[in-house]
Protein backbone atom coordinates (compact mmCIF):
# COMPACT_ATOMS: atom_id res chain seq x y z
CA UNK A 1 111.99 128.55 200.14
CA UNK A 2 115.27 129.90 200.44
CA UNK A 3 116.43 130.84 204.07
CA UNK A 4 117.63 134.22 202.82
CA UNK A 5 114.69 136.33 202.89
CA UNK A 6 116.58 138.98 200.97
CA UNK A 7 116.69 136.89 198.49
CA UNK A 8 114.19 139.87 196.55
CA UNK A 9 117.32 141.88 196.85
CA UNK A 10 120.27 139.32 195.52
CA UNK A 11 117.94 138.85 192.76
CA UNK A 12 116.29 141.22 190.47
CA UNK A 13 113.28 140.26 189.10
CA UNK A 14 113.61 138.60 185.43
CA UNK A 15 111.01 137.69 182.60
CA UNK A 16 111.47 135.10 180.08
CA UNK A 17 113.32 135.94 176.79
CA UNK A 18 111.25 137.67 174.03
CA UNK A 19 111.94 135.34 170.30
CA UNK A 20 113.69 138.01 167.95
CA UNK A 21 111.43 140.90 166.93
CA UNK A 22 111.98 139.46 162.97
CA UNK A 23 110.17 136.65 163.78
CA UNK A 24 107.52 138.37 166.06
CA UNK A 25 106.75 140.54 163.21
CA UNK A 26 105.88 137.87 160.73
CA UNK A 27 104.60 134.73 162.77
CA UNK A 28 101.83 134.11 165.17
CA UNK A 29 103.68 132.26 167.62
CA UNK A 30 104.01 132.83 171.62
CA UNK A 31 106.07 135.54 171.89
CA UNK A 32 107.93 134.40 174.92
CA UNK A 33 110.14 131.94 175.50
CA UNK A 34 109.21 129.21 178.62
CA UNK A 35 111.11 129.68 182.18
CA UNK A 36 113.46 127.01 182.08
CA UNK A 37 113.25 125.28 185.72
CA UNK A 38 116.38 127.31 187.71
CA UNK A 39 114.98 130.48 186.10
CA UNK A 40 111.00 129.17 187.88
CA UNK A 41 112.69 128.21 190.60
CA UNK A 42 115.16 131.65 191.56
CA UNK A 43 111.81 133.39 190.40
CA UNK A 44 109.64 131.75 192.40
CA UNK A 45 112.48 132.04 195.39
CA UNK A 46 111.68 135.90 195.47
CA UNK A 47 107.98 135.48 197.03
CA UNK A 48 107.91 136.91 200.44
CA UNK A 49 105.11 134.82 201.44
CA UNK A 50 102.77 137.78 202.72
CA UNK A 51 100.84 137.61 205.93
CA UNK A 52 98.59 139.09 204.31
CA UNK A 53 99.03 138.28 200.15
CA UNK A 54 97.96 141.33 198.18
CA UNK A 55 98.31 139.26 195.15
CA UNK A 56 95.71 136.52 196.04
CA UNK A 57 93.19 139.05 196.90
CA UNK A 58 93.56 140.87 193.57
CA UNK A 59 93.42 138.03 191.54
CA UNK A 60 90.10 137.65 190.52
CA UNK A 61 89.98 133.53 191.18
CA UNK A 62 92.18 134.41 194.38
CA UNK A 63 94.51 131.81 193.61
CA UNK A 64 97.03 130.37 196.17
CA UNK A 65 99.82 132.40 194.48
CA UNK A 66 102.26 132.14 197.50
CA UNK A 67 101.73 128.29 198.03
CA UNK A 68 102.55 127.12 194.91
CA UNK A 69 105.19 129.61 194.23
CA UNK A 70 106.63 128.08 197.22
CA UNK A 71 105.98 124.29 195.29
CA UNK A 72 107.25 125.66 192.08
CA UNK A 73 110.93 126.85 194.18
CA UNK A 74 110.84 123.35 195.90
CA UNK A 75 110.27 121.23 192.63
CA UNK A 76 106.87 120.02 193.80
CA UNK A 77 105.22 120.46 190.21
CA UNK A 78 102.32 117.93 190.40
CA UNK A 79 101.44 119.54 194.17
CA UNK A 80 101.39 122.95 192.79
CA UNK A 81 99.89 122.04 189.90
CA UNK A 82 97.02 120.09 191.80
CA UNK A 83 96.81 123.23 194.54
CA UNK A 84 96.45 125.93 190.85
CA UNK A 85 93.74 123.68 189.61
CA UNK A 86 91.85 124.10 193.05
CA UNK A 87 90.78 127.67 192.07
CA UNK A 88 91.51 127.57 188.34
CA UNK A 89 90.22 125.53 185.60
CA UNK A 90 92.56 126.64 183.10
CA UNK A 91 95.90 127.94 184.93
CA UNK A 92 97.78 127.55 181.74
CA UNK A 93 95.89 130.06 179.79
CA UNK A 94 96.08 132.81 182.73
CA UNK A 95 99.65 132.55 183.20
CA UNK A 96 99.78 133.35 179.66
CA UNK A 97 96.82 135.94 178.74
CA UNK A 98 95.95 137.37 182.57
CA UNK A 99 96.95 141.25 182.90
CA UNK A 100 98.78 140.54 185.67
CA UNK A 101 100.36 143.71 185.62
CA UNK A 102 97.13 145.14 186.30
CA UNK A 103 95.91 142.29 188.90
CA UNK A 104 98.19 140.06 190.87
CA UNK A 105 101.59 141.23 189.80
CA UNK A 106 100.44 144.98 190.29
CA UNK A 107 99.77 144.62 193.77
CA UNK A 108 103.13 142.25 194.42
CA UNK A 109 104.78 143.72 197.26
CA UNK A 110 107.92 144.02 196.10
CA UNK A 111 106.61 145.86 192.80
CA UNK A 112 107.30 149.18 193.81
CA UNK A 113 110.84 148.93 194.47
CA UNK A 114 111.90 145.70 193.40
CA UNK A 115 109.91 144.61 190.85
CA UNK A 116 107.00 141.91 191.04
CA UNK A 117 107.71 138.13 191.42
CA UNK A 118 106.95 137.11 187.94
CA UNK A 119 103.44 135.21 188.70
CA UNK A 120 102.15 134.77 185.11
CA UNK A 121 105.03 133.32 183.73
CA UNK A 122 105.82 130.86 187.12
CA UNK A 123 102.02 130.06 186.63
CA UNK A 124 102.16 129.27 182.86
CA UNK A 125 105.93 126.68 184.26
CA UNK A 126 103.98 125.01 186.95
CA UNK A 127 101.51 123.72 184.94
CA UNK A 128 103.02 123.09 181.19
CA UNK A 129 105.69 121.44 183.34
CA UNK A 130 103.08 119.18 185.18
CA UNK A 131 101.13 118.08 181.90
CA UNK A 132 104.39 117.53 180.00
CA UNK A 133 105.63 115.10 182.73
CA UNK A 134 102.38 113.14 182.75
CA UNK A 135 99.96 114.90 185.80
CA UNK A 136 96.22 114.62 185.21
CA UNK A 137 93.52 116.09 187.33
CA UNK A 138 92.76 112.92 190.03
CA UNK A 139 88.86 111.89 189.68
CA UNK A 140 89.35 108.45 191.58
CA UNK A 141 87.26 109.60 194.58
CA UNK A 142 84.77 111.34 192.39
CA UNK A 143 81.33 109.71 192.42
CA UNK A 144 79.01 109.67 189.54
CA UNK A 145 75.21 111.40 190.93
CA UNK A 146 73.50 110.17 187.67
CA UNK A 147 72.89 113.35 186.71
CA UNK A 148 74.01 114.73 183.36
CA UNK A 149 74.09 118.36 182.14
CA UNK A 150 73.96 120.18 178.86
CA UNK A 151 76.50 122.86 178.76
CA UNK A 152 75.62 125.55 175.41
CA UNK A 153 79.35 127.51 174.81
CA UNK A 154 82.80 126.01 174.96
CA UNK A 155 84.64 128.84 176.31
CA UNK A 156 85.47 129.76 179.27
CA UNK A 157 82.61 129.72 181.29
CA UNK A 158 81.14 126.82 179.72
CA UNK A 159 84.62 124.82 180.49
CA UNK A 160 84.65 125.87 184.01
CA UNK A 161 81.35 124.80 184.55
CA UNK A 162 82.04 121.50 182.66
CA UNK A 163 85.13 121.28 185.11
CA UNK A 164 83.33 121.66 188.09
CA UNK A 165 80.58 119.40 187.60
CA UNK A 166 82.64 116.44 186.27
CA UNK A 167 84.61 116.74 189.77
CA UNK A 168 81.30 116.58 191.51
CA UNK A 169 80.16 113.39 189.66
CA UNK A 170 77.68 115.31 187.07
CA UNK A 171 78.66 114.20 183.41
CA UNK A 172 78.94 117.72 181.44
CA UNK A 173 77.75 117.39 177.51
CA UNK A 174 79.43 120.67 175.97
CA UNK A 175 78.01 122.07 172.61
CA UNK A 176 79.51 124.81 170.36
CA UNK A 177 79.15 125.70 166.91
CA UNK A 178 83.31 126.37 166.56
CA UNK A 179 85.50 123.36 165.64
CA UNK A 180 87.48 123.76 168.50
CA UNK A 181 86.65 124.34 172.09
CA UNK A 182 87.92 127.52 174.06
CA UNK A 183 85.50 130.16 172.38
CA UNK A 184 87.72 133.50 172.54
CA UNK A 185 90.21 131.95 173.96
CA UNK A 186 90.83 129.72 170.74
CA UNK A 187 89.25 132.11 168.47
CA UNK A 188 89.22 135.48 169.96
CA UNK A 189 93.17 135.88 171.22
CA UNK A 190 95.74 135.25 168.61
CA UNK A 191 98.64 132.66 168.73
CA UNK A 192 100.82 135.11 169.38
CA UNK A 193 99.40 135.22 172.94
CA UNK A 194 97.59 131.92 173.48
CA UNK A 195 99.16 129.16 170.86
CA UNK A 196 96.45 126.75 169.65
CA UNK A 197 97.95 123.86 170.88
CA UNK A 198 97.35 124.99 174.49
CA UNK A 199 93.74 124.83 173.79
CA UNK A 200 93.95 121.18 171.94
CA UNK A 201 95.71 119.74 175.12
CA UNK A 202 92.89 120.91 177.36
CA UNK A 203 90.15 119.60 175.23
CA UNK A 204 92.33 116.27 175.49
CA UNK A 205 92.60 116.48 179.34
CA UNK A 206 88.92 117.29 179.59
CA UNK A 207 88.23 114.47 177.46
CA UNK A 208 90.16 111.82 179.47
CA UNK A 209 88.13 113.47 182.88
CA UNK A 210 85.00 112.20 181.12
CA UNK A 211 83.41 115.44 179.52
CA UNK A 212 82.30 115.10 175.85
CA UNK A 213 82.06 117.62 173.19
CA UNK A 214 79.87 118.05 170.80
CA UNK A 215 81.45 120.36 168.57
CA UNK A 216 80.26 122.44 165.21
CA UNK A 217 76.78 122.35 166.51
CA UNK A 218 74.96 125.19 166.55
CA UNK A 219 72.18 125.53 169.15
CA UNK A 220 68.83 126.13 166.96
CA UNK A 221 69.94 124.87 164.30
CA UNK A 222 71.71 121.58 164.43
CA UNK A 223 70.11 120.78 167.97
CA UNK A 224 67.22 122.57 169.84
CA UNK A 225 67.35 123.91 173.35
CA UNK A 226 63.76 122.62 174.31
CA UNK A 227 64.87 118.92 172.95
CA UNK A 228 68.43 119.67 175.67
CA UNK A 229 66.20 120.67 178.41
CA UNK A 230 63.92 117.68 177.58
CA UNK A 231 67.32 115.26 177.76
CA UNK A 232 68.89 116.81 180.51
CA UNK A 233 68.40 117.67 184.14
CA UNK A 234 69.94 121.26 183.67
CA UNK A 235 71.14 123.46 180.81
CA UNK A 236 73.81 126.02 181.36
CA UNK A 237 74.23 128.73 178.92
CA UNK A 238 78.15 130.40 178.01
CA UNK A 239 77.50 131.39 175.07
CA UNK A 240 79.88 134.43 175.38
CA UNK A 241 79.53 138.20 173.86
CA UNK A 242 79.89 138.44 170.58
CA UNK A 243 78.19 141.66 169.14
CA UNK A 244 80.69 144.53 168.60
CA UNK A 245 80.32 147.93 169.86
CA UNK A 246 79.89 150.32 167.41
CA UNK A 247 81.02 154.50 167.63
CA UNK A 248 77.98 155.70 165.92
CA UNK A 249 80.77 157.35 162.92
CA UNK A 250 79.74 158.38 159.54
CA UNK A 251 80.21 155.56 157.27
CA UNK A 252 81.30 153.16 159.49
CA UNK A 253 79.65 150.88 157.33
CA UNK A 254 81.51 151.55 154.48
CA UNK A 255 84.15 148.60 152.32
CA UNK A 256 86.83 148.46 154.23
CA UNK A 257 85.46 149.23 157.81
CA UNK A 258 86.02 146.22 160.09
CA UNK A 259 84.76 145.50 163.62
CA UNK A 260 87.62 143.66 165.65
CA UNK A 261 86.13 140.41 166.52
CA UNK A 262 85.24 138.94 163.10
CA UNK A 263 88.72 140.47 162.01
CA UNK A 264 90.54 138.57 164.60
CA UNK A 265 87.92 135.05 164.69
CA UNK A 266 88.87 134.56 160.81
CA UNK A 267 92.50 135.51 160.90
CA UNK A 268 92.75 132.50 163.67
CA UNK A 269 90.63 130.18 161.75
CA UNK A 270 92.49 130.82 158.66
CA UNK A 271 95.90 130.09 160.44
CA UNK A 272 94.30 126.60 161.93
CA UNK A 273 93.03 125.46 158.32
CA UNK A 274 89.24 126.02 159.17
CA UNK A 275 87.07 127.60 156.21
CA UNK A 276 85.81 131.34 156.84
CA UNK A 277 82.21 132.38 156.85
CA UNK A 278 80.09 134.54 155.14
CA UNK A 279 79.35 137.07 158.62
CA UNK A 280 83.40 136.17 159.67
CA UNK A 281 85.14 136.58 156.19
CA UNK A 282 88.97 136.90 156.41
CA UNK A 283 90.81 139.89 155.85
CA UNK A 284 94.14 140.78 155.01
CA UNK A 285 95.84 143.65 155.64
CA UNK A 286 98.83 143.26 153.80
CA UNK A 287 100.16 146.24 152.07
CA UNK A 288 97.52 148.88 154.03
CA UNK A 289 97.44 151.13 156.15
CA UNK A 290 95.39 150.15 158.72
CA UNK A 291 93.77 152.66 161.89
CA UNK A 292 92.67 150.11 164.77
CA UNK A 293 90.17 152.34 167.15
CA UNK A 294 90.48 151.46 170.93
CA UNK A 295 92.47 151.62 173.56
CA UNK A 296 92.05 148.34 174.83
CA UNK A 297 93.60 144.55 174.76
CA UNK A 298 91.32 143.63 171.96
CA UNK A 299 93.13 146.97 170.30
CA UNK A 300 96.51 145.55 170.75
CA UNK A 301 95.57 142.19 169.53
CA UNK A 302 94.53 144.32 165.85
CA UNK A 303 97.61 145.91 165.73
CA UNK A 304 99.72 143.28 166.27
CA UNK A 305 97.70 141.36 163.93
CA UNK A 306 97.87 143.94 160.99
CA UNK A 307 101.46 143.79 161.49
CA UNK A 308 101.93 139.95 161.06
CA UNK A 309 99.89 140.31 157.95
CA UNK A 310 102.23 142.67 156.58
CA UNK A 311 100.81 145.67 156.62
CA UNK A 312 102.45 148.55 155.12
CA UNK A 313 101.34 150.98 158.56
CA UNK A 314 99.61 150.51 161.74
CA UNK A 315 98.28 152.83 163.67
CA UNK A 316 96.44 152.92 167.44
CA UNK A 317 94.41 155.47 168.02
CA UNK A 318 92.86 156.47 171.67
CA UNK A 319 90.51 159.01 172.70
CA UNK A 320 92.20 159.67 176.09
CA UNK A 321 95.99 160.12 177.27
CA UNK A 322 98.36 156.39 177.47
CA UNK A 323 97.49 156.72 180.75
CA UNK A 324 93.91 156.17 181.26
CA UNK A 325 94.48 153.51 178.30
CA UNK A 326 92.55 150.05 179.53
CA UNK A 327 94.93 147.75 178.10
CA UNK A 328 97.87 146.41 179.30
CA UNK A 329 100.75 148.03 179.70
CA UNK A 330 102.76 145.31 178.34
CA UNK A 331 101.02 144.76 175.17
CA UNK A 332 101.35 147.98 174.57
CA UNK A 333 105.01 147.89 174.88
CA UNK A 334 105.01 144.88 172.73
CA UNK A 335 103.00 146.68 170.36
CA UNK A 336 106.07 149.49 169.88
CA UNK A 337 108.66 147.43 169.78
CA UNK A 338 106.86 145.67 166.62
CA UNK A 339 106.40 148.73 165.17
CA UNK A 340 102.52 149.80 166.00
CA UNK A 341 102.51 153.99 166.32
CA UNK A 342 100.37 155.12 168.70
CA UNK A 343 98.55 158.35 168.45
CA UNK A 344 96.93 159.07 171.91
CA UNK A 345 94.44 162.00 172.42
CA UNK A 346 92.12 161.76 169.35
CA UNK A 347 88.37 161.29 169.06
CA UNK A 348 87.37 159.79 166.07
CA UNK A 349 84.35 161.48 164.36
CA UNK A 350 83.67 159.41 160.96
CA UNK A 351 85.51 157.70 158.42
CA UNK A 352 86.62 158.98 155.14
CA UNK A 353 85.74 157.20 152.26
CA UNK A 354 86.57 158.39 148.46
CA UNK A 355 85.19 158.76 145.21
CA UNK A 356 84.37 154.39 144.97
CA UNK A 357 83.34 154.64 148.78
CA UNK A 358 86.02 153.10 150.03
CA UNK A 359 87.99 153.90 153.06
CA UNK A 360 90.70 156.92 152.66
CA UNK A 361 90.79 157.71 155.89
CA UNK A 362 89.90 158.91 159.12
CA UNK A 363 88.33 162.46 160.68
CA UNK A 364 89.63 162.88 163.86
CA UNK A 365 89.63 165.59 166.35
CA UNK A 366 92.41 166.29 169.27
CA UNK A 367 91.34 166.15 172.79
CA UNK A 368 92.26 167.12 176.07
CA UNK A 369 91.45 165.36 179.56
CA UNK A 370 88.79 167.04 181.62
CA UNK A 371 87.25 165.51 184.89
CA UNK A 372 86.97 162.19 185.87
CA UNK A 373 83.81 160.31 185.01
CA UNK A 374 81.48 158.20 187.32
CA UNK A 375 84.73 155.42 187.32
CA UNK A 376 87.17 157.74 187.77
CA UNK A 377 89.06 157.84 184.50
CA UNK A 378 89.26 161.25 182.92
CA UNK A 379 86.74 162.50 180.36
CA UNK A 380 88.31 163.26 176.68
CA UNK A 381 87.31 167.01 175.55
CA UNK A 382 87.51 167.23 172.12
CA UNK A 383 89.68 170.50 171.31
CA UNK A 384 87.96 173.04 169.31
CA UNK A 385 89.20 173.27 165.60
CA UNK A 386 91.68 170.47 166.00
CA UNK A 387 89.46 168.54 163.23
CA UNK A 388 92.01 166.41 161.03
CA UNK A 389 92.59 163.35 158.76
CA UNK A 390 94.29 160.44 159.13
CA UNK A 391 95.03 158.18 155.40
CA UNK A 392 93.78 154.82 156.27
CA UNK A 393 92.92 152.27 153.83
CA UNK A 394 91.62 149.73 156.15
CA UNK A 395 90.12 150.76 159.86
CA UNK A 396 89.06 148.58 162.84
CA UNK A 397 86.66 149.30 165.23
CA UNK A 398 87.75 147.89 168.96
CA UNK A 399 85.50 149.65 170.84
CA UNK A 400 84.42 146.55 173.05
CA UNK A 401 81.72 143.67 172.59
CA UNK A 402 77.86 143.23 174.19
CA UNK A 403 76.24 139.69 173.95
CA UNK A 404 74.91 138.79 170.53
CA UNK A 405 70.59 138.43 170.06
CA UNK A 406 69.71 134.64 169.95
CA UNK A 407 66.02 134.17 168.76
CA UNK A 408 66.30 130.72 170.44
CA UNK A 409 66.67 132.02 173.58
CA UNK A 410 64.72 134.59 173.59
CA UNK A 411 61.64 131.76 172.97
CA UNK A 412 62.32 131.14 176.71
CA UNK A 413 62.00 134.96 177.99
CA UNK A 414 65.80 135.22 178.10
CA UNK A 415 66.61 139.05 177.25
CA UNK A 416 69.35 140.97 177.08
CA UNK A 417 69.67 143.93 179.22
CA UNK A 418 71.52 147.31 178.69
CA UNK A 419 74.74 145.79 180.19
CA UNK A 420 76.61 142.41 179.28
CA UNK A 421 74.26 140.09 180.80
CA UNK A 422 71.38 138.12 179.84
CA UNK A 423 68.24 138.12 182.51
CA UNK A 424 65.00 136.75 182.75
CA UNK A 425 62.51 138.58 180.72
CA UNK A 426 60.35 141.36 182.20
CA UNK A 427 57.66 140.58 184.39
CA UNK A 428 54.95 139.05 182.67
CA UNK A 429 52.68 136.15 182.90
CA UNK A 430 54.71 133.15 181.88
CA UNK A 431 52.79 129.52 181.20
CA UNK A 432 54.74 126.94 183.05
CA UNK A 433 56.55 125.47 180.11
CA UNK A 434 58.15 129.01 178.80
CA UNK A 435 60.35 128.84 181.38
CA UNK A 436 61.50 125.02 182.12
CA UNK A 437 63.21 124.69 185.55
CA UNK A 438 65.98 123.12 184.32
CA UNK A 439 67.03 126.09 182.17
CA UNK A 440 69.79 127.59 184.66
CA UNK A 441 70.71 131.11 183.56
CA UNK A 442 73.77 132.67 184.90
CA UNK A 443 75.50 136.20 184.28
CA UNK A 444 78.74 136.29 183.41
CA UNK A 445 81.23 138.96 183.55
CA UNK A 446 84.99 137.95 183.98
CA UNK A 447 87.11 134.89 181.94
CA UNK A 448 86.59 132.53 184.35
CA UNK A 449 83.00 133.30 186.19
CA UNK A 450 79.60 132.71 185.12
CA UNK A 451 76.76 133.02 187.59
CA UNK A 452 75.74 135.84 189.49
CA UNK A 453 74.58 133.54 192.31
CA UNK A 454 77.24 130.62 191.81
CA UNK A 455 80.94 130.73 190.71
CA UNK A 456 81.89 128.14 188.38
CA UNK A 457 85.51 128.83 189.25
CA UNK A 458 85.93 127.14 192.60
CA UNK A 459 85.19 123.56 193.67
C-alpha cells in the first residue's frame, strides 16, 4: 500500500456514483455505478491494515478484508480474487447485497471520524474485475473421492455446499424447482440490488468447476428424496424459508393484501420472462397506493419495488422509531431519495377493506418506545386513542419469513421447530429406514451458512 499512512486523511472516503434518480425510479437495474480501477485502488489505499481487523471479525464469513484490499491497491486482481473465494463462495453477491454498514464497514476503524474504507463496493471490483479478465476458481490439484452428493435448494446454502464439496473432489448434483439457480438471491432480491446476470455467470462458473444442475425439479414431485438417498452417498437439504410471517390483522386476508415474498418472487420472474404461478401470481402496483408493513430489508425491497411499478404512493410503515429500524440504513436512504415516505411509530391493527371487500386502507395506532426487550431494542407502546387510518389500496405484509411445511420431508421425521430451523423429529421410536444415514440435515441461519455442526462457507 501506499507509504503514507495518512493516506485516510488526504483522502475522504468515496462511494461509487448513484445512475440518475429518473432512471432508478422506473428500471430495475443496479443502482450503482462500478469503481473504475484508480477509484478501487485510492479506496482500497485507505485500509489501515489493523493489528487487530475489526472488520474481519464482524463479518460473518470473516473474510481477509485487509489482504485483499491490500491486492486490490496493488493490482493483484486474480490473488485477491483467489484469497475472497477462500472464505466466500459468492464474493460478488456480498459486495453488492451485504449490510455492510451494519457488519464490516460499521466496525471500520476509521468510520467514526473518517468514514469506512468502502469494503462492499472494493469487494464487488475485485471480483467482477477477475471474472471479466478471464480468472476461474483453480481445481487442478483437486482429486475426485468417487463420491457424489445430492444437494435439494440452489441458493445460497445449497451453492456453498456445492462449492465446497466440488473443491474437495465430491461431485455436487444440485436440484431446485426455480429456472434459475440462486434461490432468493435470484428470486428474492430485485435487480435493482443483485442484477440477474450476476447470478447467470455463477451458474456458468459452477458449471465449468464440474457441478450440475438440475433445475425446475421439484423434490416430491418430479424426483423423490428416498430414490436421491438411494443414488447418492449423502443428501443435503437448502431448501430456504419461504413461509411469510403473518401480524395476526383483521382481514389480512382480504383482495388486495399481499405477503412480500410472492410479491417480490413474481415481479422478478416476470422481469426475466418466466411464467407466474398460481400461489406466486404477479402483481402490479401501478397507479395505487400501496402501505408495505416492516421495517426491514425485505421492506425496502417492496417499496422500492412499488415505485418501479409506478405506483401512484408508497408508504413504509414501522412499529418502532428509524432507529431501532432492522434494515439498512442505506436502503433506507435510497428508499427517500426515490420517493418512499416513511411513517415511523405506528402499530398496525387490521386492514380496512370497503363495501366490495377490498382494501381501503389501514387502522393504525401511534406508539411510543418503552423498555428494551430480551435483545435490547425498545418495545413499541401503542398510545392510547391515537387509533387512525391510512388510504391504501394495495398493502404488503414484510413482517419476516419461517421455513415452509414439506410433507416430503416430514416422511423422514424432519420437523420444523418454533424458530427457523428444521430438526430431527421428537423422540420416538424410529425403524431404521425412516431415517437413512445419508440424509444430512443442517440448520441454517445466515446467507452463506448451513449446518449447525459444519460451515459450508470455508474450505
Amino acid at each position: 500500500m501506499s507509504q503514507n499512512v495518512y493516506q485516510f486523511i488526504d483522502l475522504q472516503r468515496v462511494d461509487p456514483p448513484k445512475k440518475p434518480l429518473k432512471i432508478r425510479k422506473i428500471e430495475f437495474v443496479e443502482i450503482y455505478e462500478p469503481f473504475s480501477e484508480g477509484q478501487a485502488k485510492a479506496q482500497a489505499d485507505r485500509c489501515l491494515s489493523c493489528g487487530n481487523p475489526y472488520c474481519e471479525w464482524k463479518c460473518p464469513v470473516h473474510n481477509y478484508i485487509p489482504n485483499w484490499l491490500k491486492l486490490a491497491n496493488e493490482g493483484r486482481i486474480f490473488e485477491a480474487a483467489e484469497l475472497s473465494h477462500q472464505t466466500n463462495t459468492l464474493p460478488e453477491v456480498c459486495g453488492r447485497v451485504c449490510p455492510q454498514d451494519r457488519l464490516c464497514e460499521g466496525s471500520c476503524t476509521l468510520n467514526d471520524e473518517f468514514g469506512a474504507v468502502t469494503i462492499g463496493n472494493i469487494e464487488r471490483y475485485i471480483n467482477d474485475k477477475a471474472f471479466e479478465m478471464g480468472w476461474r476458481p483453480d481445481l487442478s490439484d483437486v482429486k475426485p473421492t468417487g463420491k457424489t452428493v445430492a444437494i435439494i435448494g440452489a441458493g445460497p446454502a445449497g451453492l456453498a455446499c456445492a462449492d465446497v464439496l466440488t473443491r474437495n473432489g465430491v461431485k455436487a448434483v444440485v436440484f431446485d424447482r426455480h429456472p434459475e439457480i440462486g434461490g432468493l438471491l435470484t428470486f428474492g432480491i430485485p435487480a435493482f440490488k443483485l442484477e440477474k446476470e450476476v447470478m447467470t455467470r455463477r451458474r456458468e462458473i459452477f458449471t465449468g468447476m464440474g457441478i450440475e444442475f438440475k433445475l425446475n425439479t421439484e423434490v416430491g414431485r418430479d424426483v423423490q428424496l428416498d430414490d436421491l438417498l438411494k443414488e447418492y452417498d449423502a443428501v443435503f437439504l437448502g431448501v430456504g424459508t419461504y413461509q411469510s410471517m403473518r401480524g395476526g390483522l383483521d382481514n389480512e386476508d382480504a383482495p388486495g393484501v399481499y405477503d412480500a415474498l410472492p410479491f417480490l418472487i413474481a415481479n422478478t420472474k416476470q422481469i426475466m420472462g418466466f411464467g407466474e404461478t398460481a400461489d406466486e401470481p404477479y402483481v402490479s402496483m401501478e397507479g395505487k397506493r400501496v402501505v408495505v408493513l416492516g421495517g426491514g430489508d425485505t421492506a425496502m425491497d417492496c417499496v422500492r419495488t412499488s415505485v418501479r411499478q409506478n405506483a401512484a404512493h408508497v408508504i413504509c410503515a414501522y412499529r418502532r422509531d428509524e432507529e431501532n429500524m432492522p434494515g439498512s440504513k442505506r436502503e433506507v436512504k435510497n428508499a427517500r431519495e426515490e420517493g418512499v415516505e416513511f411513517q415511523f411509530n405506528v402499530q398496525p391493527l387490521g386492514v380496512e377493506v370497503n363495501a366490495n371487500g377490498k382494501v381501503c386502507g389501514v387502522k393504525m395506532a401511534r406508539t411510543e418506545m418503552g423498555q428494551p426487550d430480551a435483545k435490547g431494542r425498545r418495545r413499541a407502546e401503542i398510545v392510547p386513542g391515537s387509533e387512525h387510518v391510512v388510504p391504501a389500496d394495495a398493502v404488503v405484509m414484510a413482517f419476516g419469513f419461517r421455513p415452509h411445511s414439506m410433507e416430503w420431508l416430514a416422511k423422514h421425521s424432519v420437523e420444523l421447530d418454533s424458530g427457523p430451523y428444521y430438526r430431527p423429529g421428537r423422540q420416538r421410536k424410529r425403524l431404521p429406514d425412516q431415517q437413512p444415514e445419508n440424509l444430512r440435515r443442517w440448520r441454517y441461519r445466515s446467507r452463506f451458512r448451513s449446518g449447525g455442526h459444519r460451515d459450508c462457507r470455508r474450505s
